[in-house]
C-alpha atoms as a PDB file:
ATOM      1  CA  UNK A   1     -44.425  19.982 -33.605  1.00  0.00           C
ATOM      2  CA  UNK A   2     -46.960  17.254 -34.386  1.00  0.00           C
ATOM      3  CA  UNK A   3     -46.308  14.289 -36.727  1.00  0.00           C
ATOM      4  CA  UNK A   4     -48.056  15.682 -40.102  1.00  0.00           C
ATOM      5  CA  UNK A   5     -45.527  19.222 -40.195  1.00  0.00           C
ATOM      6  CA  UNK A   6     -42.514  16.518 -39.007  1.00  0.00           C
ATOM      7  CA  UNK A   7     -43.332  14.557 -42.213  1.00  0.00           C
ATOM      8  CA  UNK A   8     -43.826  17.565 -44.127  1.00  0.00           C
ATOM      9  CA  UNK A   9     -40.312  18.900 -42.798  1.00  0.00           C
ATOM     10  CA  UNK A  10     -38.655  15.731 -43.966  1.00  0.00           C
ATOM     11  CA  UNK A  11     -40.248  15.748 -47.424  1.00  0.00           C
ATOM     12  CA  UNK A  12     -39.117  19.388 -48.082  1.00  0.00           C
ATOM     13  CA  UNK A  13     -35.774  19.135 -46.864  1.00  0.00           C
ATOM     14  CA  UNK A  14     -35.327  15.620 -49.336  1.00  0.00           C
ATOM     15  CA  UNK A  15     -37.144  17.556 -52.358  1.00  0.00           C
ATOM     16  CA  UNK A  16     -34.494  20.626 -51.548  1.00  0.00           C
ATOM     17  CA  UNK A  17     -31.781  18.002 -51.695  1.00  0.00           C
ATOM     18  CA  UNK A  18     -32.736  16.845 -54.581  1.00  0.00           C
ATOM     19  CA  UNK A  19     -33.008  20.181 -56.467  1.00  0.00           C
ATOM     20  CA  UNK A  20     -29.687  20.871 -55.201  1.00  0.00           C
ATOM     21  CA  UNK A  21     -28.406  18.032 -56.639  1.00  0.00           C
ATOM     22  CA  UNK A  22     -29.215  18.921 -60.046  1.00  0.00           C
ATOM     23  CA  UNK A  23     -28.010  23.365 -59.600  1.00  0.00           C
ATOM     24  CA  UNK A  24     -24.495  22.595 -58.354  1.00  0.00           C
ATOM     25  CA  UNK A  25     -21.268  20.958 -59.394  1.00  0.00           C
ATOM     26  CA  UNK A  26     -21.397  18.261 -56.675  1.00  0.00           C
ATOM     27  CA  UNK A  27     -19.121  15.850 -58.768  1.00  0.00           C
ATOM     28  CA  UNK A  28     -16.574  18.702 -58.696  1.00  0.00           C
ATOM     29  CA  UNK A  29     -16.937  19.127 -55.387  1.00  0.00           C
ATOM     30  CA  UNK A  30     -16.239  15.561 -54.776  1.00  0.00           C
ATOM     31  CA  UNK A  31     -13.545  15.297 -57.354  1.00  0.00           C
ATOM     32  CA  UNK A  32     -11.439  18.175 -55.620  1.00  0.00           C
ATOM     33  CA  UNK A  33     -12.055  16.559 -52.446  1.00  0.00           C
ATOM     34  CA  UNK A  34     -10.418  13.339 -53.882  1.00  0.00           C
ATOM     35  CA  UNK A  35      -8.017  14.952 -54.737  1.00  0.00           C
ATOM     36  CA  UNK A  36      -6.769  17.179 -51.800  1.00  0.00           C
ATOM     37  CA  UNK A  37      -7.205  13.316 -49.569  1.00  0.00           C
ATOM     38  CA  UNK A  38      -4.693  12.193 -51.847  1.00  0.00           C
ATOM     39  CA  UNK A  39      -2.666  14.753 -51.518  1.00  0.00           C
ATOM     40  CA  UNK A  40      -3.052  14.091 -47.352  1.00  0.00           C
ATOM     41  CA  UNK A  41      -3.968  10.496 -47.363  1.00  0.00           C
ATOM     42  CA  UNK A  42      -2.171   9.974 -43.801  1.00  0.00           C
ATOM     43  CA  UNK A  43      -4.270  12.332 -42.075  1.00  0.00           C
ATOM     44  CA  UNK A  44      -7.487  12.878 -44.061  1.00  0.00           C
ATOM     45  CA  UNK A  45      -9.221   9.529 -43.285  1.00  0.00           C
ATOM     46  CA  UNK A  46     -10.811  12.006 -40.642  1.00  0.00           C
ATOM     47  CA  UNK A  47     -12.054  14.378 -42.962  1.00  0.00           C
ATOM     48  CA  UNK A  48     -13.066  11.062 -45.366  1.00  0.00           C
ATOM     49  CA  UNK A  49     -15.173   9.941 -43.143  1.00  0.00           C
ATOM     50  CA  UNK A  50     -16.799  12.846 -42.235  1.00  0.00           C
ATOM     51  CA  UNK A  51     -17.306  13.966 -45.944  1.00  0.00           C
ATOM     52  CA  UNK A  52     -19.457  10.222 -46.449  1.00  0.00           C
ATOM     53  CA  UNK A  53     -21.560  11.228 -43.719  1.00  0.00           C
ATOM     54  CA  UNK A  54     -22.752  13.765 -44.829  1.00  0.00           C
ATOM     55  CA  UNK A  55     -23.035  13.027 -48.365  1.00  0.00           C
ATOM     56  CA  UNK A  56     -25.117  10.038 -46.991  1.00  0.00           C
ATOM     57  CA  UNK A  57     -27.175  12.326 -44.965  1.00  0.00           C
ATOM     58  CA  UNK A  58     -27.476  14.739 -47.929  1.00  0.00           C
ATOM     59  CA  UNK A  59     -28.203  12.067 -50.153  1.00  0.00           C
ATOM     60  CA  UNK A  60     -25.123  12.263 -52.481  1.00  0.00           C
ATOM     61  CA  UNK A  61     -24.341   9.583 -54.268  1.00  0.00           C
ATOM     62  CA  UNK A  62     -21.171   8.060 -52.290  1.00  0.00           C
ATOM     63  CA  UNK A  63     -20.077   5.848 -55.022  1.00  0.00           C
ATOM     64  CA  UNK A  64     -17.593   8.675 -55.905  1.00  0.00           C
ATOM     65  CA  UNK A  65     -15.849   8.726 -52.579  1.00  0.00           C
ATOM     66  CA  UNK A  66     -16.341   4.253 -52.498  1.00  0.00           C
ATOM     67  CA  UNK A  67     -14.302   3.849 -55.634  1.00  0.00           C
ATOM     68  CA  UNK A  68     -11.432   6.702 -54.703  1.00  0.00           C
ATOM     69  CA  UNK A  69     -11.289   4.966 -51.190  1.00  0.00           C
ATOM     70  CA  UNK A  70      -9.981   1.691 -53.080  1.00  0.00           C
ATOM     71  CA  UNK A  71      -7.198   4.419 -54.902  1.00  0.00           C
ATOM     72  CA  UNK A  72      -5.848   6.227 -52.746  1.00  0.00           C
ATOM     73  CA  UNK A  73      -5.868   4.240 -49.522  1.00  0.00           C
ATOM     74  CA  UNK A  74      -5.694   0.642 -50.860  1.00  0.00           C
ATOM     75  CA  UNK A  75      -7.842  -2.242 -50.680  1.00  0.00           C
ATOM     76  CA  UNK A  76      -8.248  -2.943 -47.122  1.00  0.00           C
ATOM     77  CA  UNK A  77      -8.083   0.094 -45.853  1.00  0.00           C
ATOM     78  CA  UNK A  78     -10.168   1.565 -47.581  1.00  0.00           C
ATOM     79  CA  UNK A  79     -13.203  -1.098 -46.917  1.00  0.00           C
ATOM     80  CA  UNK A  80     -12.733  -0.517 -43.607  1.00  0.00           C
ATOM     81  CA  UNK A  81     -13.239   3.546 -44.029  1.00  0.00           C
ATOM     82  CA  UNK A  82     -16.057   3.107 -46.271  1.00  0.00           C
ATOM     83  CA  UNK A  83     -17.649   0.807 -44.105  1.00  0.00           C
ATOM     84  CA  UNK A  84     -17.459   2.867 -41.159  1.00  0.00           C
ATOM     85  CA  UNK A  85     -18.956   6.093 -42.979  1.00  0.00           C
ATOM     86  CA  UNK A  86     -21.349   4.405 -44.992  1.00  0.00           C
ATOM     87  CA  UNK A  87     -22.670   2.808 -41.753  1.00  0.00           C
ATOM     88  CA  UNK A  88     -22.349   5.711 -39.458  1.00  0.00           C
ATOM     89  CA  UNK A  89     -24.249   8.635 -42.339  1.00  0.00           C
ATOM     90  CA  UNK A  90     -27.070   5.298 -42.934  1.00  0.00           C
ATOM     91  CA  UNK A  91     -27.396   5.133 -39.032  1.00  0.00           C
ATOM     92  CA  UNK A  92     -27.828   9.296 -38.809  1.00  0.00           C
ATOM     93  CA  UNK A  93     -29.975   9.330 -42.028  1.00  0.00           C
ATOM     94  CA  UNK A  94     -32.189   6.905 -40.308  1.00  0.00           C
ATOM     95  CA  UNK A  95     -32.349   8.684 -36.955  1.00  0.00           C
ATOM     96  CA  UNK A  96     -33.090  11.701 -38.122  1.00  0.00           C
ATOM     97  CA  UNK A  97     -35.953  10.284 -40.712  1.00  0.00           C
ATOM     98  CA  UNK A  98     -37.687   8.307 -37.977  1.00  0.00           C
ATOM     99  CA  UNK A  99     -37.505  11.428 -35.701  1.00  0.00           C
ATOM    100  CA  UNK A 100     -39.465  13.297 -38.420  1.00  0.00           C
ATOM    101  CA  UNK A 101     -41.932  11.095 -40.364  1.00  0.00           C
ATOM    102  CA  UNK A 102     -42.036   7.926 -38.273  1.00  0.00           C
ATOM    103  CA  UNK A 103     -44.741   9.094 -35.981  1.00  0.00           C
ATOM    104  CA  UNK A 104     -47.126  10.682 -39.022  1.00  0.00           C
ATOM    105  CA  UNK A 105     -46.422   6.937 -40.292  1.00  0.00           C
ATOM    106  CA  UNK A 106     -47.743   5.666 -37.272  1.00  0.00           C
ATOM    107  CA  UNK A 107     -50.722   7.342 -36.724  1.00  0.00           C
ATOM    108  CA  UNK A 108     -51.876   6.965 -40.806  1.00  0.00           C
ATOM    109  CA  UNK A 109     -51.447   2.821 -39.955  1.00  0.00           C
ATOM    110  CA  UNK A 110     -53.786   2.932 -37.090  1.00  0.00           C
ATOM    111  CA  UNK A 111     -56.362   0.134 -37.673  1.00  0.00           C
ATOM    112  CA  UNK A 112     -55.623  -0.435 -40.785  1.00  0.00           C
ATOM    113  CA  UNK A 113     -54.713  -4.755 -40.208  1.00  0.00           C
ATOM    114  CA  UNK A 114     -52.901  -4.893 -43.631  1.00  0.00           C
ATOM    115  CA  UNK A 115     -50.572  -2.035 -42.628  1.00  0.00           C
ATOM    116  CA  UNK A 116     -49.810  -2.870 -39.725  1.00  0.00           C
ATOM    117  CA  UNK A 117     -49.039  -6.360 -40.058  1.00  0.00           C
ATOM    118  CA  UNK A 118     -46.480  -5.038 -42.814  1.00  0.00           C
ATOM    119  CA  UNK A 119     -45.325  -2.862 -40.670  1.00  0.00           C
ATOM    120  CA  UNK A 120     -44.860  -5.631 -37.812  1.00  0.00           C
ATOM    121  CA  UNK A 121     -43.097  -7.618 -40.263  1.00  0.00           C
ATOM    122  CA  UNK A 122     -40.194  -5.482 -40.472  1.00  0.00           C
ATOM    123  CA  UNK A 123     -39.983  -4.833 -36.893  1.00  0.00           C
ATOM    124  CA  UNK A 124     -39.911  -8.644 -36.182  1.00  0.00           C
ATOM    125  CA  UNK A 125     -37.602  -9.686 -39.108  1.00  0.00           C
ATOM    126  CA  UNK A 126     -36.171  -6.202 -40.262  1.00  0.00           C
ATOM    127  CA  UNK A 127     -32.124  -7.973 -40.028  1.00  0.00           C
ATOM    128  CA  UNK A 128     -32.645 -10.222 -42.581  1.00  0.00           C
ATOM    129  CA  UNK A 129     -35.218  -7.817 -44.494  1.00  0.00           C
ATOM    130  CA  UNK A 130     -32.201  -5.110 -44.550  1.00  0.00           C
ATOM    131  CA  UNK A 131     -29.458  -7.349 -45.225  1.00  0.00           C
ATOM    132  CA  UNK A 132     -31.421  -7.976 -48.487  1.00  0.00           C
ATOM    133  CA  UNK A 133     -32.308  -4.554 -48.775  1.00  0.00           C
ATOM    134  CA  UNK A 134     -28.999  -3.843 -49.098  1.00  0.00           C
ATOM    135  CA  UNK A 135     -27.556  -6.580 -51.236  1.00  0.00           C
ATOM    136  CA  UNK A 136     -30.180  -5.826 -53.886  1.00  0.00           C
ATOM    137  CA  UNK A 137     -28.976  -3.565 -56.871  1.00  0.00           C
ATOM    138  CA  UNK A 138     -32.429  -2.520 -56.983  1.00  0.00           C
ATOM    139  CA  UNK A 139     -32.744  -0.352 -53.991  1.00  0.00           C
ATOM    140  CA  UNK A 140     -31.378   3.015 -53.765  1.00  0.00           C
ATOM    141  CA  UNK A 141     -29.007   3.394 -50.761  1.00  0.00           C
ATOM    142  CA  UNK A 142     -29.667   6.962 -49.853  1.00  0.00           C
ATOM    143  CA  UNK A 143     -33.806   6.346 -50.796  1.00  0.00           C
ATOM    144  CA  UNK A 144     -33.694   3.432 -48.282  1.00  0.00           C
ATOM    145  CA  UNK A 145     -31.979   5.054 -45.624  1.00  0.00           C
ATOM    146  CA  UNK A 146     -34.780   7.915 -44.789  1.00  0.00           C
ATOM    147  CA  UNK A 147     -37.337   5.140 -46.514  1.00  0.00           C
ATOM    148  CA  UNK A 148     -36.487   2.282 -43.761  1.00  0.00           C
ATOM    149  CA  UNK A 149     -37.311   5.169 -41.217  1.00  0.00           C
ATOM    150  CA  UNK A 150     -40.488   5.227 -41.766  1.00  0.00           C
ATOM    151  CA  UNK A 151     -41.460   1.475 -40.686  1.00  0.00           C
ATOM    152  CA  UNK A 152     -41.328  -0.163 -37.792  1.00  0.00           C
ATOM    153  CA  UNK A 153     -37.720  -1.703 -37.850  1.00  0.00           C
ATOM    154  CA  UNK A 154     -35.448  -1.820 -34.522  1.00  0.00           C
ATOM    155  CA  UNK A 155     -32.470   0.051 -34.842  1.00  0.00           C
ATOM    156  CA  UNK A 156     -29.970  -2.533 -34.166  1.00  0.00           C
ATOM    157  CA  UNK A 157     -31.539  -4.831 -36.783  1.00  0.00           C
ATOM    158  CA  UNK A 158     -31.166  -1.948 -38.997  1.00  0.00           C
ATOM    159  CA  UNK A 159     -27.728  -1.231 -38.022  1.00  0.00           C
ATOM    160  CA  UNK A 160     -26.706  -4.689 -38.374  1.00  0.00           C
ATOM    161  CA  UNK A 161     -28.781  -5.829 -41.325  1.00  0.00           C
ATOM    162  CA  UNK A 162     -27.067  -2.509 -43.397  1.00  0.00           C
ATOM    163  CA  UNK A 163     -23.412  -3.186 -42.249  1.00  0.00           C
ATOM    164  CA  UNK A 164     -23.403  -6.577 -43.227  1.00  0.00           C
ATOM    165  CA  UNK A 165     -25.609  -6.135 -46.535  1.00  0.00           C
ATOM    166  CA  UNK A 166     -23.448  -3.282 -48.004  1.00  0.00           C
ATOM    167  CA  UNK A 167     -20.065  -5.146 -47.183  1.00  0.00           C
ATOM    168  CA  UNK A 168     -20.007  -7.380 -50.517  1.00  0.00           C
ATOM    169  CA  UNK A 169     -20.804  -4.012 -52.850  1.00  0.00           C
ATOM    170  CA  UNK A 170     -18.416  -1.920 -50.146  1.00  0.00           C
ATOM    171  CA  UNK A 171     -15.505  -4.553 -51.271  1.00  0.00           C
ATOM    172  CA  UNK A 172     -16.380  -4.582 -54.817  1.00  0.00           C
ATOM    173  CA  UNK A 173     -16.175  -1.226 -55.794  1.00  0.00           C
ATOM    174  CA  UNK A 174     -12.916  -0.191 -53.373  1.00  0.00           C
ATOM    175  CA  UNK A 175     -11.456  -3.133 -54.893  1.00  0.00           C
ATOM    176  CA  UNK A 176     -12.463  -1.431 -58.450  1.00  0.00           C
ATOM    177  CA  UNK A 177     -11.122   1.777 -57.142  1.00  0.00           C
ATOM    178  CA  UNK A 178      -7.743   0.260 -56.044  1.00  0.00           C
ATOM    179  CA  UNK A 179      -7.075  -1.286 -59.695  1.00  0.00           C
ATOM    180  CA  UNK A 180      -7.476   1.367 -61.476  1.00  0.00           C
ATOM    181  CA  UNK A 181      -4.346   3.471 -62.810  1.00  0.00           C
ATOM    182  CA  UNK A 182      -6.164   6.917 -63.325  1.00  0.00           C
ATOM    183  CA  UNK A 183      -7.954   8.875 -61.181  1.00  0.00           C
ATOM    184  CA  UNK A 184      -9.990  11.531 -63.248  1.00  0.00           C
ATOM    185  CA  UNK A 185     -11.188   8.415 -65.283  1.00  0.00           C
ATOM    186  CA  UNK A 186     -12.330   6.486 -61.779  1.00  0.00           C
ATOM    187  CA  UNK A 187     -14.138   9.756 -60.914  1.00  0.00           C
ATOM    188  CA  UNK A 188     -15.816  10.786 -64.324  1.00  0.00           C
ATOM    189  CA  UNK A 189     -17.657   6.587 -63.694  1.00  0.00           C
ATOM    190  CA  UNK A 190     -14.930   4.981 -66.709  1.00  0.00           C
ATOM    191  CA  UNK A 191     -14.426   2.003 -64.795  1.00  0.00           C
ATOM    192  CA  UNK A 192     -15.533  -1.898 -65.727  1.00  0.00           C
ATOM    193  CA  UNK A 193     -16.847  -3.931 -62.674  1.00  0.00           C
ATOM    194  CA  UNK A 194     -15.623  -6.603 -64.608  1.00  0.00           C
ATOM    195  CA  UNK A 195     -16.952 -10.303 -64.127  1.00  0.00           C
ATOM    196  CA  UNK A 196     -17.640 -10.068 -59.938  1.00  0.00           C
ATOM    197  CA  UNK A 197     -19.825  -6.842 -60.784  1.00  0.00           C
ATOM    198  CA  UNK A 198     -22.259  -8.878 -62.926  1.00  0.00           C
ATOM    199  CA  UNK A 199     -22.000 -11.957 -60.175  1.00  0.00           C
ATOM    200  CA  UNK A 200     -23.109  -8.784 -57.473  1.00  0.00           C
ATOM    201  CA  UNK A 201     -25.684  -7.690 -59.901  1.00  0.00           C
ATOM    202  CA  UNK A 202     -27.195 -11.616 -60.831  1.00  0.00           C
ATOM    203  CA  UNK A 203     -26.462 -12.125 -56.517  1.00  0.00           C
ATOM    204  CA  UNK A 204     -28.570  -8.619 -55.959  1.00  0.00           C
ATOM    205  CA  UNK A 205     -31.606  -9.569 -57.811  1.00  0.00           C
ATOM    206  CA  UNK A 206     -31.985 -12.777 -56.020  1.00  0.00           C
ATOM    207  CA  UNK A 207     -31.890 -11.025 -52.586  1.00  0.00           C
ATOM    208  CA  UNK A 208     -34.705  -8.544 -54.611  1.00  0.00           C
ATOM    209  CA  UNK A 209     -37.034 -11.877 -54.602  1.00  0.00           C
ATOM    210  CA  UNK A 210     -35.970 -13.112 -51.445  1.00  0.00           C
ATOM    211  CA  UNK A 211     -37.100  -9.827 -49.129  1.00  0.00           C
ATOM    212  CA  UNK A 212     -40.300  -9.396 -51.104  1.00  0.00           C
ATOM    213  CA  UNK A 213     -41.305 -13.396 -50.543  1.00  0.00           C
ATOM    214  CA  UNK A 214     -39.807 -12.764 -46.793  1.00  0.00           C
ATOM    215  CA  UNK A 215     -41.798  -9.231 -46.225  1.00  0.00           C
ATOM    216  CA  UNK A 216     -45.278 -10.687 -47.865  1.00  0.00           C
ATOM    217  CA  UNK A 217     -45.230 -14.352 -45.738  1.00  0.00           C
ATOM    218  CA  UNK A 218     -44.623 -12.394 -42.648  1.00  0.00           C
ATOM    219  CA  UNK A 219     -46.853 -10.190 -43.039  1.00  0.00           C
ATOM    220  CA  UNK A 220     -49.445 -12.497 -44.373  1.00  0.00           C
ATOM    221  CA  UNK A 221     -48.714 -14.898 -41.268  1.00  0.00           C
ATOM    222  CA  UNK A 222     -49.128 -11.728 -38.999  1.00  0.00           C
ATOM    223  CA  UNK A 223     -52.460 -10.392 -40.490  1.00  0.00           C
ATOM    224  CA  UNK A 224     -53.538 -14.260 -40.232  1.00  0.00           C
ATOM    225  CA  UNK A 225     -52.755 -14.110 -36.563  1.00  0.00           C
ATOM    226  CA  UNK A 226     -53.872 -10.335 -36.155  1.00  0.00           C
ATOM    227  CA  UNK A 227     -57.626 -11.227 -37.278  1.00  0.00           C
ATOM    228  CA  UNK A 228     -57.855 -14.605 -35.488  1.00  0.00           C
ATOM    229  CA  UNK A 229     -57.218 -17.058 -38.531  1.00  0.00           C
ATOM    230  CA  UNK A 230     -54.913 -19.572 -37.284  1.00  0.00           C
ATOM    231  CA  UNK A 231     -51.652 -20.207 -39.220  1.00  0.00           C
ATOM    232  CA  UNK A 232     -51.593 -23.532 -41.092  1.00  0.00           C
ATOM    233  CA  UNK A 233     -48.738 -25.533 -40.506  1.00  0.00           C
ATOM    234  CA  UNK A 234     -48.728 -27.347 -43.704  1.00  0.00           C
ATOM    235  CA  UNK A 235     -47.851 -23.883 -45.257  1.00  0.00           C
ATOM    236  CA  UNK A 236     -44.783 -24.559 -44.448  1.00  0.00           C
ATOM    237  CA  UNK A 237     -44.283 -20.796 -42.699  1.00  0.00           C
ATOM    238  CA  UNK A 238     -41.910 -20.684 -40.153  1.00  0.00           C
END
């Protein structure tokens, strides 16, 4: 299978995802599920985890399952279960993207010096790029998952960089979840993130500006170095 029909195989299978999306009852799905772990609660954190995955994988929106962790299994507990499967289904979403389109990615780069310098950037600073990443509001989690694939980013910065980055949000809306006296309401999205929400939000949107300035000097300092310009080191650039 060469790298152009691996990219093509990812594309379809997102574009099917996202058609599916839209022809079934998803939210139903999810709402039921809810429902039948709170029925269980002290032995579904199994089948809780495994349902994130794959919605992760499948690109469902897991803010659903975030916000009915908080309900029905508390505060810390339930952080610690949607930190696990949000991190676990981002890791395997990754995996599987960079198996598939990372190599068509590659060979489209080639000697293109502006490419691949941005490209180089994220390998050599893709923790702190991804821990923004994921603190921005900006940034689709599922998108950025099979997106982040595509460059060249190690896996452990990835790994590391996501965990971390999605732990203030993670905290935020289980925290939400676990206030909150009614479940169908929690579920149908009638919920107020209340004064740390906007803090999050206004916190997000300065990480936004922080990992395009970080991505762009890197990658500016690289192509400087890639060409043969020497760096200046009253720029300032570490």
């Amino acid at each position: 299978m060469n790298a152009k029909f691996k990219l093509l195989t990812l594309v379809a299978i997102i574009a099917a995802l996202a058609v599916a999306a839209t022809q079934f009852p998803i939210a139903e799905w999810l709402t039921d599920l809810v429902r039948w772990i709170e029925a269980n609660k002290e032995t579904a954190w199994l089948v809780f985890i495994g349902a994130y995955v794959a919605a992760t994988v499948l690109m469902v929106p897991g803010s659903i399952l975030t916000v009915a962790a908080g309900y029905v299994f508390g505060v810390l507990y339930g952080t610690a279960l949607v930190s696990i499967s949000s991190i676990l289904g981002a890791t395997l979403a990754f995996v599987i993207g960079r198996a598939l389109g990372r190599g068509w990615v590659r060979n489209r780069i080639g000697n293109d010096a502006r490419l691949a310098a941005i490209d180089k950037a994220t390998e050599q600073r893709g923790f702190f790029v991804m821990l923004l990443l994921r603190l921005s509001p900006i940034f689709p989690f599922n998108v950025m998952n099979y997106l982040m694939s595509l460059t060249g980013m190690k896996l452990s910065h990835y790994f590391f960089g996501s965990w971390l980055g999605m732990l203030p949000g993670t905290l935020l809306y289980v925290y939400i979840g676990s206030a909150a006296s009614d479940l169908t309401s929690l579920i149908a999205g009638e919920y107020d993130a209340g004064p740390w929400g906007r803090v999050f939000f206004i916190g997000g949107l300065i990480a936004t500006a922080l990992v395009t300035v970080l991505i762009a000097r890197f990658a500016s300092r690289t192509l400087r170095e890639t060409i043969g310009v020497p760096t200046e080191s009253a720029t300032g650039e570490a």
